[in-house]
PDB file of N, CA and C in Angstrom:
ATOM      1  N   UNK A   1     100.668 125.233  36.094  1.00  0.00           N
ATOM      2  CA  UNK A   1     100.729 125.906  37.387  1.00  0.00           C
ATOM      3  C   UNK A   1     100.466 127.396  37.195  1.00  0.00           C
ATOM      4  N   UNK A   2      99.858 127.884  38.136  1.00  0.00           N
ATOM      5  CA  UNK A   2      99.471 129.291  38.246  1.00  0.00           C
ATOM      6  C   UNK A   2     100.821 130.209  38.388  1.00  0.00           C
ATOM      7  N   UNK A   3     101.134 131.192  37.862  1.00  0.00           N
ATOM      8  CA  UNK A   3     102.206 131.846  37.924  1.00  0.00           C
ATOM      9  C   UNK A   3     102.408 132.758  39.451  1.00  0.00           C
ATOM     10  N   UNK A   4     101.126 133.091  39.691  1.00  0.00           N
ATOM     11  CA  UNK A   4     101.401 133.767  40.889  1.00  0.00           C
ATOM     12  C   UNK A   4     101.602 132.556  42.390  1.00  0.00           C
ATOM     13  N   UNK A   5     101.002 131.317  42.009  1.00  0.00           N
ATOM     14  CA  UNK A   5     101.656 130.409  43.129  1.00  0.00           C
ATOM     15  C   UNK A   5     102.812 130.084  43.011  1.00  0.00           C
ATOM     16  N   UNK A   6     103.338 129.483  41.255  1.00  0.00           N
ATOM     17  CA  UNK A   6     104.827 129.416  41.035  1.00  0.00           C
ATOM     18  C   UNK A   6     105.801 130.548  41.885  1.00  0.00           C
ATOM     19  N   UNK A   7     105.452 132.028  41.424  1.00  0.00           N
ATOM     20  CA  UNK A   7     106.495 132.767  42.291  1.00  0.00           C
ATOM     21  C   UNK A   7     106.476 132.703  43.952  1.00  0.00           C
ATOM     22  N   UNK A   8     105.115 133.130  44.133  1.00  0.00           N
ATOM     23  CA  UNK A   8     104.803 132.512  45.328  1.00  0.00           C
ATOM     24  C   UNK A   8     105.843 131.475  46.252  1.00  0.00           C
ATOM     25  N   UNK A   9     106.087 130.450  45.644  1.00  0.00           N
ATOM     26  CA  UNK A   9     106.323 129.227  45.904  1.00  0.00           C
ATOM     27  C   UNK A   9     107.940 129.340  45.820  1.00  0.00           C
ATOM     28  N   UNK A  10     108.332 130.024  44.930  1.00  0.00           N
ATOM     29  CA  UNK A  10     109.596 129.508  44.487  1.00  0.00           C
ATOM     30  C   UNK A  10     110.507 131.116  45.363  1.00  0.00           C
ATOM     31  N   UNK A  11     109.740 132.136  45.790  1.00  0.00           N
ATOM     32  CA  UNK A  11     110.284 133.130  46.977  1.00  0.00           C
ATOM     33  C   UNK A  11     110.295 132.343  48.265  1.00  0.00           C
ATOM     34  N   UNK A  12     109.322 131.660  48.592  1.00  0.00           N
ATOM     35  CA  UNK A  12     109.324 130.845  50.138  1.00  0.00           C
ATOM     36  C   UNK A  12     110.610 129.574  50.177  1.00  0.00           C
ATOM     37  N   UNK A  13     110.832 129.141  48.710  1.00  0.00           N
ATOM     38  CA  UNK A  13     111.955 128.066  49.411  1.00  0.00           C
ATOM     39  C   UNK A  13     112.985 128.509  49.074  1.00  0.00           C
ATOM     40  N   UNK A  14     113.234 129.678  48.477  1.00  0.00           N
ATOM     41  CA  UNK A  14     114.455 130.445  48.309  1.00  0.00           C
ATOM     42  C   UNK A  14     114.847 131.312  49.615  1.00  0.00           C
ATOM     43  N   UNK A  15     114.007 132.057  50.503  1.00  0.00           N
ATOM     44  CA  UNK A  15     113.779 132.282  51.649  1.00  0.00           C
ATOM     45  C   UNK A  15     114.677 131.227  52.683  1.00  0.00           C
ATOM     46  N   UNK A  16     113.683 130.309  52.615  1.00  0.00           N
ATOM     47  CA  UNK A  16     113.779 128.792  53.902  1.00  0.00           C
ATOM     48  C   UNK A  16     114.983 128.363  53.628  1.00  0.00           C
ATOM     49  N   UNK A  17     115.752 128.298  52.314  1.00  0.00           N
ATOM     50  CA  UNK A  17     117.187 127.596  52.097  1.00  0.00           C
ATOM     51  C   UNK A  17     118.387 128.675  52.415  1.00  0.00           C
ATOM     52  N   UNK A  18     117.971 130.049  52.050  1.00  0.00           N
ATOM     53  CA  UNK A  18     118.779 131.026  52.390  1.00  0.00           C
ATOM     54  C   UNK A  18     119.165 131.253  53.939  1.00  0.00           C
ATOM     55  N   UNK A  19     117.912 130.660  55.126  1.00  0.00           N
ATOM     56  CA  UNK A  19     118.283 131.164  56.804  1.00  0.00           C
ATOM     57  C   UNK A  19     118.917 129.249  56.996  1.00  0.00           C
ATOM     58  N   UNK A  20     118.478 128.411  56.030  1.00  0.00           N
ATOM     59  CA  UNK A  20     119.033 126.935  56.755  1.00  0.00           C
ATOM     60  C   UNK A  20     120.454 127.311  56.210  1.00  0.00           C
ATOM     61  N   UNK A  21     120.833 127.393  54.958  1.00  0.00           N
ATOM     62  CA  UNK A  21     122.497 127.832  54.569  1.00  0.00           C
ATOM     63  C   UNK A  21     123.027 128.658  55.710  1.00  0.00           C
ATOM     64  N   UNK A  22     122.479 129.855  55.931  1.00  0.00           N
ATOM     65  CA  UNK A  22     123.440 130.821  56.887  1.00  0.00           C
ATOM     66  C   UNK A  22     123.447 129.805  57.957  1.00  0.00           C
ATOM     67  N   UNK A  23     122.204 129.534  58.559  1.00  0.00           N
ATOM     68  CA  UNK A  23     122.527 129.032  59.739  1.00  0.00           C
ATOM     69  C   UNK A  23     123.886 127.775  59.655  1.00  0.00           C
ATOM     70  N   UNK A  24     123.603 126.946  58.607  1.00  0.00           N
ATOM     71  CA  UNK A  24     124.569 125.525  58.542  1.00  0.00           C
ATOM     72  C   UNK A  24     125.548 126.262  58.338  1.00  0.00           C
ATOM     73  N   UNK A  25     126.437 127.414  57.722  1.00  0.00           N
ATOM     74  CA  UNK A  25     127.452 128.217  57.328  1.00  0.00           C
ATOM     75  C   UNK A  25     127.851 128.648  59.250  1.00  0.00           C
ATOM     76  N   UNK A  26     126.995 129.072  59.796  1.00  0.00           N
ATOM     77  CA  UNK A  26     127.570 129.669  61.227  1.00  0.00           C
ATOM     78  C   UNK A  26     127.857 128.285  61.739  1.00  0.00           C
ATOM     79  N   UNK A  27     126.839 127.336  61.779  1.00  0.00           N
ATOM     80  CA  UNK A  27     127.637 125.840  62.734  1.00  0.00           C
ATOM     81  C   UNK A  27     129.131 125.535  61.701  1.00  0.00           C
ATOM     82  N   UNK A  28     129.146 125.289  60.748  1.00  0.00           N
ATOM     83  CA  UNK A  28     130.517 124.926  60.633  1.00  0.00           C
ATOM     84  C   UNK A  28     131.793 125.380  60.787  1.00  0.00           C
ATOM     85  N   UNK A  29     130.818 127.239  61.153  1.00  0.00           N
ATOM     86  CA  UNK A  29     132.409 127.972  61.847  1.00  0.00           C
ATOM     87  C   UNK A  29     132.629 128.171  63.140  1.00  0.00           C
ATOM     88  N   UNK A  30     131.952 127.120  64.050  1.00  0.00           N
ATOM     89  CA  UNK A  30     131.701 126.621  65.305  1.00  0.00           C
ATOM     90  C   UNK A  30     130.658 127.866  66.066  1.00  0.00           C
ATOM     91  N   UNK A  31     129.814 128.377  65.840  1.00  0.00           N
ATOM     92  CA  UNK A  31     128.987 129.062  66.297  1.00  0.00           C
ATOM     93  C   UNK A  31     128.428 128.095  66.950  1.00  0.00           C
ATOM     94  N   UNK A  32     127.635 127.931  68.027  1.00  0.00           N
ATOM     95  CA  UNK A  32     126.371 127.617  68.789  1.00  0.00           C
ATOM     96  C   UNK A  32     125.158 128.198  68.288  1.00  0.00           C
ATOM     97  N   UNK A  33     124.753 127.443  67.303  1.00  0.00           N
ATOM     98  CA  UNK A  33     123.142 127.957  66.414  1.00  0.00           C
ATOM     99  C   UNK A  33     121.945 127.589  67.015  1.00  0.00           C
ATOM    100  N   UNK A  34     121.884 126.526  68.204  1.00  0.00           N
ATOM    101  CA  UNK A  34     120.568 126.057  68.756  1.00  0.00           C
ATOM    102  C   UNK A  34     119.633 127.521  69.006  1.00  0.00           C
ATOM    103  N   UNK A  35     120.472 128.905  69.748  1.00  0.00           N
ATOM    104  CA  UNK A  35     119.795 130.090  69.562  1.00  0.00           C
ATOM    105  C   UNK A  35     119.591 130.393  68.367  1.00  0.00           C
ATOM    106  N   UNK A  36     119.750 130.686  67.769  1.00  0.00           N
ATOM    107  CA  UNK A  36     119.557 130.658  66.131  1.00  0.00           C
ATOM    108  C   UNK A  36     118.136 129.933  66.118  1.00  0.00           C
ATOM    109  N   UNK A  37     118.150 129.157  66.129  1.00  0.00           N
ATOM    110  CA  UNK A  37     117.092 128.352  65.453  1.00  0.00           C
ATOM    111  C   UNK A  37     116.103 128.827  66.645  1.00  0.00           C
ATOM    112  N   UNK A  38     116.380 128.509  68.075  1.00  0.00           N
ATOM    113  CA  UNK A  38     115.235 128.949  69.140  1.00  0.00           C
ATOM    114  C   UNK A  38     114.480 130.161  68.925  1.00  0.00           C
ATOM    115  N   UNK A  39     115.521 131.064  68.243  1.00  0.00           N
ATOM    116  CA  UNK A  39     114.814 132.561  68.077  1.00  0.00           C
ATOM    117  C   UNK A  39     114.065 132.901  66.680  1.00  0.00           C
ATOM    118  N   UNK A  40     114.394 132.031  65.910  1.00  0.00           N
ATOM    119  CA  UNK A  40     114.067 132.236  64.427  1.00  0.00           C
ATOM    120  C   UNK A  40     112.162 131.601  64.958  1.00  0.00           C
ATOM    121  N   UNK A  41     112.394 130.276  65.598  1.00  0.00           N
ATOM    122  CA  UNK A  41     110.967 129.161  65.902  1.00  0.00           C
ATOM    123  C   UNK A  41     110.341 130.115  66.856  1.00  0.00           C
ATOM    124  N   UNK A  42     110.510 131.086  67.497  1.00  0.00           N
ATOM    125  CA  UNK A  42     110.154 131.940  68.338  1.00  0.00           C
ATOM    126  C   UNK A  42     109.453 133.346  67.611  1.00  0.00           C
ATOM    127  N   UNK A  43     110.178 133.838  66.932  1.00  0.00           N
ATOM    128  CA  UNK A  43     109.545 134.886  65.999  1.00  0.00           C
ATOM    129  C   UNK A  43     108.801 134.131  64.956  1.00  0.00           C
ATOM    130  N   UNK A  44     108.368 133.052  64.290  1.00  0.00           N
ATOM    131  CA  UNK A  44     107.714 132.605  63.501  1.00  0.00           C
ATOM    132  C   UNK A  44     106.526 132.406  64.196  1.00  0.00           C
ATOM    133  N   UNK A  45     106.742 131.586  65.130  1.00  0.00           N
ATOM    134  CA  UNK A  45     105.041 131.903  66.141  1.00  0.00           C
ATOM    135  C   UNK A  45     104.830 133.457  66.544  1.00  0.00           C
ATOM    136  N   UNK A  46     105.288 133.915  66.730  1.00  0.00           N
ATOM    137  CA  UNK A  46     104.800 135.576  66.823  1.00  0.00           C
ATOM    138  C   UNK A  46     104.458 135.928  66.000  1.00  0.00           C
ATOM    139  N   UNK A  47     105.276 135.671  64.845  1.00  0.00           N
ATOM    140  CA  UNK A  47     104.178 136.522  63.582  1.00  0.00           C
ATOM    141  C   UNK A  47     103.201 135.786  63.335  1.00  0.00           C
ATOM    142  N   UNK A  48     103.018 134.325  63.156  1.00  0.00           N
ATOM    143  CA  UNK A  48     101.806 133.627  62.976  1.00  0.00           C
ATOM    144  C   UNK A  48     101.067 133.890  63.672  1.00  0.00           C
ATOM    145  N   UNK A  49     101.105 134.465  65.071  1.00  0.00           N
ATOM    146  CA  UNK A  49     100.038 134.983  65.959  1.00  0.00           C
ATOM    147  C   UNK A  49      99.222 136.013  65.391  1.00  0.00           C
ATOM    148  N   UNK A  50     100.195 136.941  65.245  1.00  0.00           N
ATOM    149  CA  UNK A  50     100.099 138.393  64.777  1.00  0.00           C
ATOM    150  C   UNK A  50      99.143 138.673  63.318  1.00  0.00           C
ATOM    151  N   UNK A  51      99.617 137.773  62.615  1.00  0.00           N
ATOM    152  CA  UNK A  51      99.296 137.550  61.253  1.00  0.00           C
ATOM    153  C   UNK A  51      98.180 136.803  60.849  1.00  0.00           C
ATOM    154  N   UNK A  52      97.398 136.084  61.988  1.00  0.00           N
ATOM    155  CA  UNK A  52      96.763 135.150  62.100  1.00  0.00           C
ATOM    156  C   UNK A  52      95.231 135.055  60.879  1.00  0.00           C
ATOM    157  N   UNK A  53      94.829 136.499  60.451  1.00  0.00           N
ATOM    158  CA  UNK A  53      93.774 136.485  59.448  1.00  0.00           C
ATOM    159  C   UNK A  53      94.301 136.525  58.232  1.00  0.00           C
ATOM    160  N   UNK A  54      95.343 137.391  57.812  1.00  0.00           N
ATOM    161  CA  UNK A  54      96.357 137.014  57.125  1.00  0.00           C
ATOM    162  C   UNK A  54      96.671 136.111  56.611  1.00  0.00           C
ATOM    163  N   UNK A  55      97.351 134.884  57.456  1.00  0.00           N
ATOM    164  CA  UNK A  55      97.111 133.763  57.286  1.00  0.00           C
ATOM    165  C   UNK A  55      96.018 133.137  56.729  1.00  0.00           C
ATOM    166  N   UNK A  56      95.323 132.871  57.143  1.00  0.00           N
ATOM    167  CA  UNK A  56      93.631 132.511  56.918  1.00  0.00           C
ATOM    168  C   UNK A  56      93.425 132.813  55.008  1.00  0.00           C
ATOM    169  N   UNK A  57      93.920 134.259  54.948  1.00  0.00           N
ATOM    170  CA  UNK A  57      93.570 134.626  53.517  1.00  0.00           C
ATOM    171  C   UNK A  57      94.355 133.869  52.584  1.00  0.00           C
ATOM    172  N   UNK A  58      95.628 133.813  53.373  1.00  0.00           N
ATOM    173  CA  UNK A  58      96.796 133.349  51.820  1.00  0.00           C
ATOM    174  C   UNK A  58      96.541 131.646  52.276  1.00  0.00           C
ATOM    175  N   UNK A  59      96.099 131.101  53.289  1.00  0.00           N
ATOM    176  CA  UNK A  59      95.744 129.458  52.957  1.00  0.00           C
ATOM    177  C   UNK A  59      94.425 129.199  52.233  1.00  0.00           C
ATOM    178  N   UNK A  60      93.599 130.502  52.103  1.00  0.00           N
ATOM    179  CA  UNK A  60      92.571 130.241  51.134  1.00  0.00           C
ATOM    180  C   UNK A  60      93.158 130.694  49.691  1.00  0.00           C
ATOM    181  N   UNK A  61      93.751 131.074  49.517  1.00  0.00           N
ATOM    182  CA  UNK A  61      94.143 131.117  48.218  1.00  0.00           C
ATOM    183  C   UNK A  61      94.864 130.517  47.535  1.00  0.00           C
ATOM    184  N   UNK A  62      95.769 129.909  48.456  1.00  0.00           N
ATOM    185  CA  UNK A  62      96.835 128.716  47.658  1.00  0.00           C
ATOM    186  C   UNK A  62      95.365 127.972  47.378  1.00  0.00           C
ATOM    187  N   UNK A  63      94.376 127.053  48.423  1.00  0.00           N
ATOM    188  CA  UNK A  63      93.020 126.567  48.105  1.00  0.00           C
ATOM    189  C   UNK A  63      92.527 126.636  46.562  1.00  0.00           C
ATOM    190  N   UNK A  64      92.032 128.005  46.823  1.00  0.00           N
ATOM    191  CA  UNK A  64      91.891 128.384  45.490  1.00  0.00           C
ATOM    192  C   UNK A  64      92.668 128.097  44.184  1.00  0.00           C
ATOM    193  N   UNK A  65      93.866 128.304  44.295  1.00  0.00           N
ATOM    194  CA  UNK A  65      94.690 128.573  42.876  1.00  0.00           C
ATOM    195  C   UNK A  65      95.083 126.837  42.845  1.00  0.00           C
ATOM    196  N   UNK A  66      95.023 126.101  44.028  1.00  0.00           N
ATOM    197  CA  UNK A  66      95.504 124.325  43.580  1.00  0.00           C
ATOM    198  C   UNK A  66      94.200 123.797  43.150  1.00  0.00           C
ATOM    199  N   UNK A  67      92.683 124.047  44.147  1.00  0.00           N
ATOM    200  CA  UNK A  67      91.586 123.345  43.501  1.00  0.00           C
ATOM    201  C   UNK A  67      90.777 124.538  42.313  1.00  0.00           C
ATOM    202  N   UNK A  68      91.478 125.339  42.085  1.00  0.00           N
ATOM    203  CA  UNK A  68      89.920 125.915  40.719  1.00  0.00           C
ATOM    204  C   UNK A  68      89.248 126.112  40.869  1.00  0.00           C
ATOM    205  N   UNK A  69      88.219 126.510  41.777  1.00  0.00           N
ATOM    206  CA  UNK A  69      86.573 126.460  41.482  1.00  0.00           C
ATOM    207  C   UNK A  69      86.042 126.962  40.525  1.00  0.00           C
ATOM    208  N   UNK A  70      87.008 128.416  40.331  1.00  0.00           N
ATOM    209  CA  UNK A  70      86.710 129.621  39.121  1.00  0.00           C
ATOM    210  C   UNK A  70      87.516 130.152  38.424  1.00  0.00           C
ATOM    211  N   UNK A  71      88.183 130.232  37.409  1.00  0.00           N
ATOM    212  CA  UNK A  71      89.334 131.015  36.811  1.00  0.00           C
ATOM    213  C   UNK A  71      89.201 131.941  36.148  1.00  0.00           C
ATOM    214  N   UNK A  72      89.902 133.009  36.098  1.00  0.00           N
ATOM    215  CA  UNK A  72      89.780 134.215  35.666  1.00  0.00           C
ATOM    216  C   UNK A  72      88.599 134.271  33.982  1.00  0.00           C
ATOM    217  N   UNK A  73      87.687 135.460  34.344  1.00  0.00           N
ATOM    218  CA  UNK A  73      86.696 135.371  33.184  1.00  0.00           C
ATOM    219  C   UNK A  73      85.409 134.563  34.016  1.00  0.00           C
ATOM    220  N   UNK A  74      85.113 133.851  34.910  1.00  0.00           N
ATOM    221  CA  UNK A  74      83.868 133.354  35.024  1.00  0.00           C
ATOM    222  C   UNK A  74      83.338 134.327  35.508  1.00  0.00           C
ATOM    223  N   UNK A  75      82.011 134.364  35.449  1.00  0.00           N
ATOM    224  CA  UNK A  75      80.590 135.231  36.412  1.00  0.00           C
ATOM    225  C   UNK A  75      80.401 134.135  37.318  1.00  0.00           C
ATOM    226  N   UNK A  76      80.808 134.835  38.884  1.00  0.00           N
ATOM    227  CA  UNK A  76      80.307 133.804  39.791  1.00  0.00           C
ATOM    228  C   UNK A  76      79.925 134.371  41.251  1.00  0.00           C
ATOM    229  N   UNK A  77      79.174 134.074  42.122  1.00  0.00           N
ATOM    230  CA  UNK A  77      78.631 134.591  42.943  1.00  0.00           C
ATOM    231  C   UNK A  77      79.675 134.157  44.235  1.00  0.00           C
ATOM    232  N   UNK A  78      79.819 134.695  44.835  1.00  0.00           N
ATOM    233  CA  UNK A  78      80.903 134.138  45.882  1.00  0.00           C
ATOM    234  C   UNK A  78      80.752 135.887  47.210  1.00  0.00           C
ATOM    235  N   UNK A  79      80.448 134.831  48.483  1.00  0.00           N
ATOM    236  CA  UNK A  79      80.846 135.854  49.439  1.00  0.00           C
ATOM    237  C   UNK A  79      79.733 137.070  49.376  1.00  0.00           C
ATOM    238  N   UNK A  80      78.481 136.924  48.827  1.00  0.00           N
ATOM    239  CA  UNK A  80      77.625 137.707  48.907  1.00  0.00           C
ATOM    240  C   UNK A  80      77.279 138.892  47.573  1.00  0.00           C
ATOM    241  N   UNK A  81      78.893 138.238  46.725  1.00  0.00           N
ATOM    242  CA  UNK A  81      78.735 139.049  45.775  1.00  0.00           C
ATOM    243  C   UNK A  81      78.752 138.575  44.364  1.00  0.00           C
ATOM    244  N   UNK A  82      78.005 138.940  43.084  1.00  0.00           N
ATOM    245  CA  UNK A  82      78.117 138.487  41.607  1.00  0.00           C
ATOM    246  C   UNK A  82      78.982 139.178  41.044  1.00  0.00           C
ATOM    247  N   UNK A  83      79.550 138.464  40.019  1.00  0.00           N
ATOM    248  CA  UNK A  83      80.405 139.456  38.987  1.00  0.00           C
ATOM    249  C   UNK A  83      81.304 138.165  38.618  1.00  0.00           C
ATOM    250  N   UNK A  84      81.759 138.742  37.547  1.00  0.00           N
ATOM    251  CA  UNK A  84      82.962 138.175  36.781  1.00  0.00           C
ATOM    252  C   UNK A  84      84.311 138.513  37.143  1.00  0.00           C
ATOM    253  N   UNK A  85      85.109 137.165  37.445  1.00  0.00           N
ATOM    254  CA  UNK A  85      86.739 137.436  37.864  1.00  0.00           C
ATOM    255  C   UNK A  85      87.562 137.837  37.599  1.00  0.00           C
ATOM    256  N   UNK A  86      88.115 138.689  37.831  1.00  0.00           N
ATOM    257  CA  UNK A  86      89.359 139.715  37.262  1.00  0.00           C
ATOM    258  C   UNK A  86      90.799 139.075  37.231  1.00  0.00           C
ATOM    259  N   UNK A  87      90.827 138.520  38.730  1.00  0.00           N
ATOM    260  CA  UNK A  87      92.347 138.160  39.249  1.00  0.00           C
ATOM    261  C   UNK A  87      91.819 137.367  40.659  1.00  0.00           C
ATOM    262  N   UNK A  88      92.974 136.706  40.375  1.00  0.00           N
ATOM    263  CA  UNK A  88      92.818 135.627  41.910  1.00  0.00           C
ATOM    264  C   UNK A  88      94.330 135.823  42.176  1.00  0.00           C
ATOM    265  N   UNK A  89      94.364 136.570  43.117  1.00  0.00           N
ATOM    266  CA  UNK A  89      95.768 136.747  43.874  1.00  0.00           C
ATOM    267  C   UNK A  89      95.767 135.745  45.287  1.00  0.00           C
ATOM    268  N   UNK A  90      97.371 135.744  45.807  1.00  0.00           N
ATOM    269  CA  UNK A  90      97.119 135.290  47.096  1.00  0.00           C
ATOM    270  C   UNK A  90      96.445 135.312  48.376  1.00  0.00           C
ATOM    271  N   UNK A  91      96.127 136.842  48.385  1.00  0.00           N
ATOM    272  CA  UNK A  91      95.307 136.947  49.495  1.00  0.00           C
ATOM    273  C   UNK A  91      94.155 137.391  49.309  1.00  0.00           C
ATOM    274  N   UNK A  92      93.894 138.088  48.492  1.00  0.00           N
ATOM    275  CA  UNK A  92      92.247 138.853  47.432  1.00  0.00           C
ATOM    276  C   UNK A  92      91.576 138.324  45.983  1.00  0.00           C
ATOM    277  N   UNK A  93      90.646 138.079  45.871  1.00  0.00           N
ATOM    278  CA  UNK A  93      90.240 138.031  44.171  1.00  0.00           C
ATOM    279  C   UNK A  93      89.013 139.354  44.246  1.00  0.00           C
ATOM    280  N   UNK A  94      89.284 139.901  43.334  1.00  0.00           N
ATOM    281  CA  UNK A  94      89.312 140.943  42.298  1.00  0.00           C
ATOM    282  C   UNK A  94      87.953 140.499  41.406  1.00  0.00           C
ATOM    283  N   UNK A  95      86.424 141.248  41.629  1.00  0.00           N
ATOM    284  CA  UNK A  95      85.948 140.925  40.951  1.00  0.00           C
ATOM    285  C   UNK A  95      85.085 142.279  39.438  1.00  0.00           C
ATOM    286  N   UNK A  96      84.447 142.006  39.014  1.00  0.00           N
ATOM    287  CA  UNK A  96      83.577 143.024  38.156  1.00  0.00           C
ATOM    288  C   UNK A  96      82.486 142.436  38.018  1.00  0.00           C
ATOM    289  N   UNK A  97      81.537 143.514  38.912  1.00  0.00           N
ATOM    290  CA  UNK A  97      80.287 143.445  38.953  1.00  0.00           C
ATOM    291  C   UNK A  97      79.487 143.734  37.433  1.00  0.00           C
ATOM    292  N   UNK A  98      78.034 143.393  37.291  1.00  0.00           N
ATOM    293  CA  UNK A  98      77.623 143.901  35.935  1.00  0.00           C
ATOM    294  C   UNK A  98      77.439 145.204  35.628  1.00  0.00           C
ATOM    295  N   UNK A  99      77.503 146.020  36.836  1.00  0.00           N
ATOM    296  CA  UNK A  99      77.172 147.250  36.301  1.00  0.00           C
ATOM    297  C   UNK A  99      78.554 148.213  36.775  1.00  0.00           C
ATOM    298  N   UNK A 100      80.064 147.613  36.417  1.00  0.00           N
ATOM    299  CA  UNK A 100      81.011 147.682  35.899  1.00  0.00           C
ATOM    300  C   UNK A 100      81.905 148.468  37.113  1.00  0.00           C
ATOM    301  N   UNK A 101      81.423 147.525  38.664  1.00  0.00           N
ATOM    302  CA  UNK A 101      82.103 147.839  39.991  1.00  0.00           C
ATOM    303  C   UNK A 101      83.344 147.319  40.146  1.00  0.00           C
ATOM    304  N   UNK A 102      84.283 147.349  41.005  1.00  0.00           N
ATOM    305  CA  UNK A 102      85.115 146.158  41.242  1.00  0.00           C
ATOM    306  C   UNK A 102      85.186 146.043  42.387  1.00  0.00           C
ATOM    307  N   UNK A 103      85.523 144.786  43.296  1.00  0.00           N
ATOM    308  CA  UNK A 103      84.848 144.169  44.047  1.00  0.00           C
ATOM    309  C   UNK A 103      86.225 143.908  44.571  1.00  0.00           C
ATOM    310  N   UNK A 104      86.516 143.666  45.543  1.00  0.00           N
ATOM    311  CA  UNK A 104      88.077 142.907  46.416  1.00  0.00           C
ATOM    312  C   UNK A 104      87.489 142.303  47.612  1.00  0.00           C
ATOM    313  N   UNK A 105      87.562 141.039  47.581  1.00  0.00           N
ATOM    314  CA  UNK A 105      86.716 140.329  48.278  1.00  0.00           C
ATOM    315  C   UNK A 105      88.152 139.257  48.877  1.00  0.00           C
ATOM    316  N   UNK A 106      88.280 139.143  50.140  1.00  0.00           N
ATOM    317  CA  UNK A 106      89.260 138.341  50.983  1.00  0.00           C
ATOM    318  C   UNK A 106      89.420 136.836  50.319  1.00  0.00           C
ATOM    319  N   UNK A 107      90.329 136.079  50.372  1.00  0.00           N
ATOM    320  CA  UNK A 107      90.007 134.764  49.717  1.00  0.00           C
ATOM    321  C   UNK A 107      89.532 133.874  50.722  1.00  0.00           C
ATOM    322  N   UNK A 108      89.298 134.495  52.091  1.00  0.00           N
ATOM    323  CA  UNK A 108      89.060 133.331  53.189  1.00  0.00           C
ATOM    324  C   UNK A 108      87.555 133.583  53.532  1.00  0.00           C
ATOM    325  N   UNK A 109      87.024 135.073  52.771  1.00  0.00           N
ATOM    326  CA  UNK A 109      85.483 134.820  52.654  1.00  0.00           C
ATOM    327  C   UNK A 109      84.961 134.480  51.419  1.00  0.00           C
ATOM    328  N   UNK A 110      85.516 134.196  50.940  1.00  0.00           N
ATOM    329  CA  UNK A 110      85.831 133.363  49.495  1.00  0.00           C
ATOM    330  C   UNK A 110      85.270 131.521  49.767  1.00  0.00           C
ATOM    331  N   UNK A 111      86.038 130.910  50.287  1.00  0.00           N
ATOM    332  CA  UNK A 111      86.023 129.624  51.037  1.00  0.00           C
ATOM    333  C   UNK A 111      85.454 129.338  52.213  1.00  0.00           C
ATOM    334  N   UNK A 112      85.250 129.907  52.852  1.00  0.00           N
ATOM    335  CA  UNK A 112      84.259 129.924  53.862  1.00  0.00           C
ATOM    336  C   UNK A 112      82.397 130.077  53.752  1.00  0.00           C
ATOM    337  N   UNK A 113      82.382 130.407  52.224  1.00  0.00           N
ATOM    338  CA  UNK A 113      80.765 130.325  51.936  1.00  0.00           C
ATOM    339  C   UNK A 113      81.412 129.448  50.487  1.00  0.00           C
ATOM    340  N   UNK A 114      79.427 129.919  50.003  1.00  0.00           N
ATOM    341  CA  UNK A 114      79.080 129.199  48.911  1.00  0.00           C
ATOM    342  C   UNK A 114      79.600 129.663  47.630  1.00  0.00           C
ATOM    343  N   UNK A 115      80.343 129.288  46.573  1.00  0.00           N
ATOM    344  CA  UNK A 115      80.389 129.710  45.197  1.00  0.00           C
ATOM    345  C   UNK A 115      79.484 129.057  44.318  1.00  0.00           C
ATOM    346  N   UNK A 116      79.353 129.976  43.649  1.00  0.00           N
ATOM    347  CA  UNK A 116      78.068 129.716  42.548  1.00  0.00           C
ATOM    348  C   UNK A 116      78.888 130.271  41.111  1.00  0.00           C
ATOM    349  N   UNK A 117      79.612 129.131  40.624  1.00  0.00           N
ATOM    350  CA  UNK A 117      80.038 129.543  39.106  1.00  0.00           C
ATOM    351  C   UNK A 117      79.058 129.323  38.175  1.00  0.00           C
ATOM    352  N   UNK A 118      78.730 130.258  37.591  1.00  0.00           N
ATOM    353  CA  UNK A 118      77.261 130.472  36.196  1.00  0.00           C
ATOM    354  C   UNK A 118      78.476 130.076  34.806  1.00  0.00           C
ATOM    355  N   UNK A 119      79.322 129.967  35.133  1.00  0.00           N
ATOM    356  CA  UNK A 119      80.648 129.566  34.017  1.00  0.00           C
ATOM    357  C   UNK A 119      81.025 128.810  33.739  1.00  0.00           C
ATOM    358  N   UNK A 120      80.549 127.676  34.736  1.00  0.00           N
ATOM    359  CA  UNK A 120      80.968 125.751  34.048  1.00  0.00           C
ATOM    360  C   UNK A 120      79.745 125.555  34.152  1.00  0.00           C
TER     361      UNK A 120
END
């Protein structure tokens, strides 16, 4: 597993168990949590609204980091641009051009065109 999805991964259900605990902690001290939860499901669509390209980037990159196309070190053409891979983060990969640019290219224009790995 990729280390940056591992942390990735392992902040989001540490997150999600930390607001279901509080919340199950307030119902058993007889709170009324249905607000709780209405307002939590309420601000999560707002930011998903809000966040919406955002989004887009970090579901192309989990993409990326579960299927491979390219791993760090290939020369590959992607998104209009050549160069060899630096880093594949969640929301950006990081490239180096040949004549020794670097490149930050979205991961959702990443997946949305053609890759051309010259590396497998």
């Amino acid at each position: 597993m990729d280390a940056a999805l591992v942390h990735f991964v392992r902040s989001l259900v540490y997150w999600g168990l930390l607001a279901f605990v509080v919340i199950a902690a307030l119902g058993q001290l007889g709170i009324q949590t249905a607000s709780f939860v209405a307002i939590i499901g309420a601000a999560g669509l707002a930011i998903g609204l809000a966040l919406q390209g955002s989004l887009s980037n970090f579901a192309s990159g989990v993409l990326l980091l579960v299927f491979k196309p390219f791993k760090a070190g290939d020369f590959v053409e992607a998104a209009g641009t050549a160069g060899s891979i630096e880093k594949i983060q969640i929301f950006t990969t990081e490239l180096v051009t040949p004549d020794n640019k670097q490149i930050i290219i979205p991961n959702s224009a990443i997946t949305g065109g053609t890759i051309t790995n010259y590396s497998a």
